[in-house]
C-alpha atoms as a PDB file:
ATOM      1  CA  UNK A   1      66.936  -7.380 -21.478  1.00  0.00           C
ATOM      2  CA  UNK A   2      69.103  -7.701 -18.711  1.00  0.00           C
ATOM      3  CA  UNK A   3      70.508 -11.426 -17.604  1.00  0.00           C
ATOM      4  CA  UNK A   4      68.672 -10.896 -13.668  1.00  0.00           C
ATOM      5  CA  UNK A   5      65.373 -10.233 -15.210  1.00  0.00           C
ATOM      6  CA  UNK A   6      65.515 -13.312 -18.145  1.00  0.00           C
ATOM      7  CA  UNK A   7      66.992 -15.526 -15.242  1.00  0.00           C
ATOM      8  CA  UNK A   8      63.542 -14.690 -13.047  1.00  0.00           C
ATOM      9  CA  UNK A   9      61.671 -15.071 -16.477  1.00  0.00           C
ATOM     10  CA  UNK A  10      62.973 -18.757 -16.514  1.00  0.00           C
ATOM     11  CA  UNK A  11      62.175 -19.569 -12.845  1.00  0.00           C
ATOM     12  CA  UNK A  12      58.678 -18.752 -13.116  1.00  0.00           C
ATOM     13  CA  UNK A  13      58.499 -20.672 -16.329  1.00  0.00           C
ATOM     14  CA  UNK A  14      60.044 -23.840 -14.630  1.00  0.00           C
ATOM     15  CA  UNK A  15      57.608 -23.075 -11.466  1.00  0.00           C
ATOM     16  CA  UNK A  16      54.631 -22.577 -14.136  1.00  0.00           C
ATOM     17  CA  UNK A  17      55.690 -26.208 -15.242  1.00  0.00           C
ATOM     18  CA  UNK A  18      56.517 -28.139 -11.951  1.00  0.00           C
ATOM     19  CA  UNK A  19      53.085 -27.138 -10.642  1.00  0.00           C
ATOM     20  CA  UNK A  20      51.237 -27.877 -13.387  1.00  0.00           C
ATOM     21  CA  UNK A  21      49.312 -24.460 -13.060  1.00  0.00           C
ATOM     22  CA  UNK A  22      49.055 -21.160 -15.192  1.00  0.00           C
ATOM     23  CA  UNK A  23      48.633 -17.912 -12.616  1.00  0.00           C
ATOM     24  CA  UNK A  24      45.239 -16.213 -13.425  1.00  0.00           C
ATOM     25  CA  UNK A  25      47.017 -13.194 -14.039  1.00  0.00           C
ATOM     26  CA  UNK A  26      48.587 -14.093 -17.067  1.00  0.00           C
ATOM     27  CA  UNK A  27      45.516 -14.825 -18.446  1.00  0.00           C
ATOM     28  CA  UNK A  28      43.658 -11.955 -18.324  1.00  0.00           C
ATOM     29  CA  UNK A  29      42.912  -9.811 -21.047  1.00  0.00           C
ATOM     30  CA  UNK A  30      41.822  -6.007 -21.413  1.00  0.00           C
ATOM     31  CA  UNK A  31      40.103  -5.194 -24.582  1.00  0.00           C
ATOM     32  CA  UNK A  32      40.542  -1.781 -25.838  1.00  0.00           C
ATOM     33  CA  UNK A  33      37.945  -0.476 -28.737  1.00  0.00           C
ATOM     34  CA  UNK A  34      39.739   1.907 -30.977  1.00  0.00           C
ATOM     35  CA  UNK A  35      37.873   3.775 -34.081  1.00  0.00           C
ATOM     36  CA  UNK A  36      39.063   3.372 -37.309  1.00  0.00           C
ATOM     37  CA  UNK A  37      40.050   6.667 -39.469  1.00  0.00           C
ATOM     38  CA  UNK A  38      38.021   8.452 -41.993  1.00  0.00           C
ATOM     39  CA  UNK A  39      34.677   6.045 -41.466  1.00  0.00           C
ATOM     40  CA  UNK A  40      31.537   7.613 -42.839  1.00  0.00           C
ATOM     41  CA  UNK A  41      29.187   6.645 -39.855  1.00  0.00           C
ATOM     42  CA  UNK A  42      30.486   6.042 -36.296  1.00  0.00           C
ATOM     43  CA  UNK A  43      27.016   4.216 -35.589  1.00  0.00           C
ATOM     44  CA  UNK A  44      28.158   0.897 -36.801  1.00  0.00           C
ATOM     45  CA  UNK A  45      30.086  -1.470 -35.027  1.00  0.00           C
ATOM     46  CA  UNK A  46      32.078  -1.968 -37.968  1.00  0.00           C
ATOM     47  CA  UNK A  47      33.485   1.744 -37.800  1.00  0.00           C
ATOM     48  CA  UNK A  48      35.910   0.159 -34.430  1.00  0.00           C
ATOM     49  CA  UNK A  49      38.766  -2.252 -33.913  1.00  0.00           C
ATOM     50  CA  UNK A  50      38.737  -3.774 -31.303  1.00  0.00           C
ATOM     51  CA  UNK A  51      42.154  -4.848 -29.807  1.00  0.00           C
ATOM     52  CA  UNK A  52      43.199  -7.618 -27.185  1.00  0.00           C
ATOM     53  CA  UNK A  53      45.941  -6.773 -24.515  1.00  0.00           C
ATOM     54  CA  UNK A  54      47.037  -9.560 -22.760  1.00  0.00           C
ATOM     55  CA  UNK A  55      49.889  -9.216 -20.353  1.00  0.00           C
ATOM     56  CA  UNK A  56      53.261  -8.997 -21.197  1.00  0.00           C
ATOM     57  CA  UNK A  57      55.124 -11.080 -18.483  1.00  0.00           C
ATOM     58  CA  UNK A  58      52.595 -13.907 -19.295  1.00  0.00           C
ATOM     59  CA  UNK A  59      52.985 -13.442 -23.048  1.00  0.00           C
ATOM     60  CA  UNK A  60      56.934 -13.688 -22.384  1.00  0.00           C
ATOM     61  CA  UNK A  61      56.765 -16.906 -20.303  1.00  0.00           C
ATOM     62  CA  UNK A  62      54.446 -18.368 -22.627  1.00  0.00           C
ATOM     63  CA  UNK A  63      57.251 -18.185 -25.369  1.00  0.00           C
ATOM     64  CA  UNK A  64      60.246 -18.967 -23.070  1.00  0.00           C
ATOM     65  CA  UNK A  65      57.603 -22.267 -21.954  1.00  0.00           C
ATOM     66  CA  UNK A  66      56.921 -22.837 -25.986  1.00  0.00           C
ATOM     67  CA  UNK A  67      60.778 -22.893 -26.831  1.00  0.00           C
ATOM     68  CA  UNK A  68      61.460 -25.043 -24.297  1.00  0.00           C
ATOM     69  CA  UNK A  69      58.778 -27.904 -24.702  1.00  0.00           C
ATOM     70  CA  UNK A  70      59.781 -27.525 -28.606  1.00  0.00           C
ATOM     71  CA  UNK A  71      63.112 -27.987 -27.822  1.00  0.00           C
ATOM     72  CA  UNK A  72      63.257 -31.469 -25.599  1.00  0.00           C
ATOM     73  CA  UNK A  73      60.225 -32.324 -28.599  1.00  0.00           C
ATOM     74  CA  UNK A  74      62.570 -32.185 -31.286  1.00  0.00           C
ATOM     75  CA  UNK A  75      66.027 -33.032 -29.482  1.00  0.00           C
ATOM     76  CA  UNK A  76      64.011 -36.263 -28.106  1.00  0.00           C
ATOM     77  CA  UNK A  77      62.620 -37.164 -31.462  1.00  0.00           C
ATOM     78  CA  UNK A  78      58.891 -36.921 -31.058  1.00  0.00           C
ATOM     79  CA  UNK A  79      58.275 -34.528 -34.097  1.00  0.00           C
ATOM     80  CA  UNK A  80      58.628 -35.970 -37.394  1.00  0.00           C
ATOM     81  CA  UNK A  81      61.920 -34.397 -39.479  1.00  0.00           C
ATOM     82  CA  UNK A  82      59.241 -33.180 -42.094  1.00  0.00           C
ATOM     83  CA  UNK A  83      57.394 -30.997 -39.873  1.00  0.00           C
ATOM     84  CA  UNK A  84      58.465 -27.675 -40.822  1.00  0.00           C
ATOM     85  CA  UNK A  85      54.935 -25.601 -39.806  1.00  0.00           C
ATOM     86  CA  UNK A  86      55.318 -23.655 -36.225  1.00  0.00           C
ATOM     87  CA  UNK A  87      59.351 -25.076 -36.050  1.00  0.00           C
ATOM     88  CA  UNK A  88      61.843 -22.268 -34.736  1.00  0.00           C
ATOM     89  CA  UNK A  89      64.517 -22.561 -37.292  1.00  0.00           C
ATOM     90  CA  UNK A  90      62.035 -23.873 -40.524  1.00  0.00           C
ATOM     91  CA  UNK A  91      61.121 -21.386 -42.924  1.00  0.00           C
ATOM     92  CA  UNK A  92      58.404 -21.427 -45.905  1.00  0.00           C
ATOM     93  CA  UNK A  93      61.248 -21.605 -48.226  1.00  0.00           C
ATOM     94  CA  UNK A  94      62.269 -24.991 -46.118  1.00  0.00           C
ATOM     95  CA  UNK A  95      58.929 -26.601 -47.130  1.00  0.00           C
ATOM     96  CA  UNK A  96      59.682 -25.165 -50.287  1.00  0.00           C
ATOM     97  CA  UNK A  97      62.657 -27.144 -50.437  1.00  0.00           C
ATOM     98  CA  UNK A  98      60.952 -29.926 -49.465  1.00  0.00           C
ATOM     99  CA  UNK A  99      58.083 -29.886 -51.926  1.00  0.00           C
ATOM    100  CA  UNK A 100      60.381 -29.473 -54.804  1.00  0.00           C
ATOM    101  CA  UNK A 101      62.593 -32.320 -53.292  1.00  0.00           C
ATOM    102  CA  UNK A 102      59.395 -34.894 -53.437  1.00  0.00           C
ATOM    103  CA  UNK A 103      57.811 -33.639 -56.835  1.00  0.00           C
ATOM    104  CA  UNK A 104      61.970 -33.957 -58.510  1.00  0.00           C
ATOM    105  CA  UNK A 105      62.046 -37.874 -56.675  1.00  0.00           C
ATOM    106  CA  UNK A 106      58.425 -38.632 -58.293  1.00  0.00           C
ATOM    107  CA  UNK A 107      59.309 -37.628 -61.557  1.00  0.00           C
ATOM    108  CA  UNK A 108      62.334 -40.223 -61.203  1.00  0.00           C
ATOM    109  CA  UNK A 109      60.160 -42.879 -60.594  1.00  0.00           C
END
């Protein structure tokens, strides 16, 4: 991705945010009804997938918006240190961590 296009990314994210208001346009969606392979009866609506398409400019400034709200979240102290779940950075094995930390300090007590 090339530095021109992220930097117009970001300006419509901070425009998104200053006005309060999320354009239509990003939130439409197309669905698309695909058939799944080697059904025995294409008369049931479980023979199809059906699949969502939203659009891919909104779905980028949705994540570029999501990093940065997590970002003054956790760099202003809002989120709790042990939240792990949904955390850029925190893994399962984290929690992991975490869970074998508490259950090792309860057997000490």
């Amino acid at each position: 991705m090339n530095d021109t296009y992220l930097k117009k990314i970001v300006y419509i994210a901070n425009i998104c945010i200053n006005i309060e208001f999320w354009l239509l346009y990003f939130k439409t969606a197309t669905t698309v009804v695909i058939s799944k392979l080697n059904k025995d009866s294409y008369n049931i609506p479980k023979s199809f997938r059906p699949i969502v398409l939203l659009n891919t400019n909104g779905k980028l400034i949705e994540k570029v918006i999501s990093n940065y709200l997590q970002f003054h979240i956790i760099s202003n102290g809002f989120l709790d240190p042990n939240q792990l779940g949904g955390i850029k950075q925190c893994s399962t094995t984290d929690a992991g961590i975490y869970l074998t930390y508490l259950i090792h300090t309860g057997w000490l007590k």
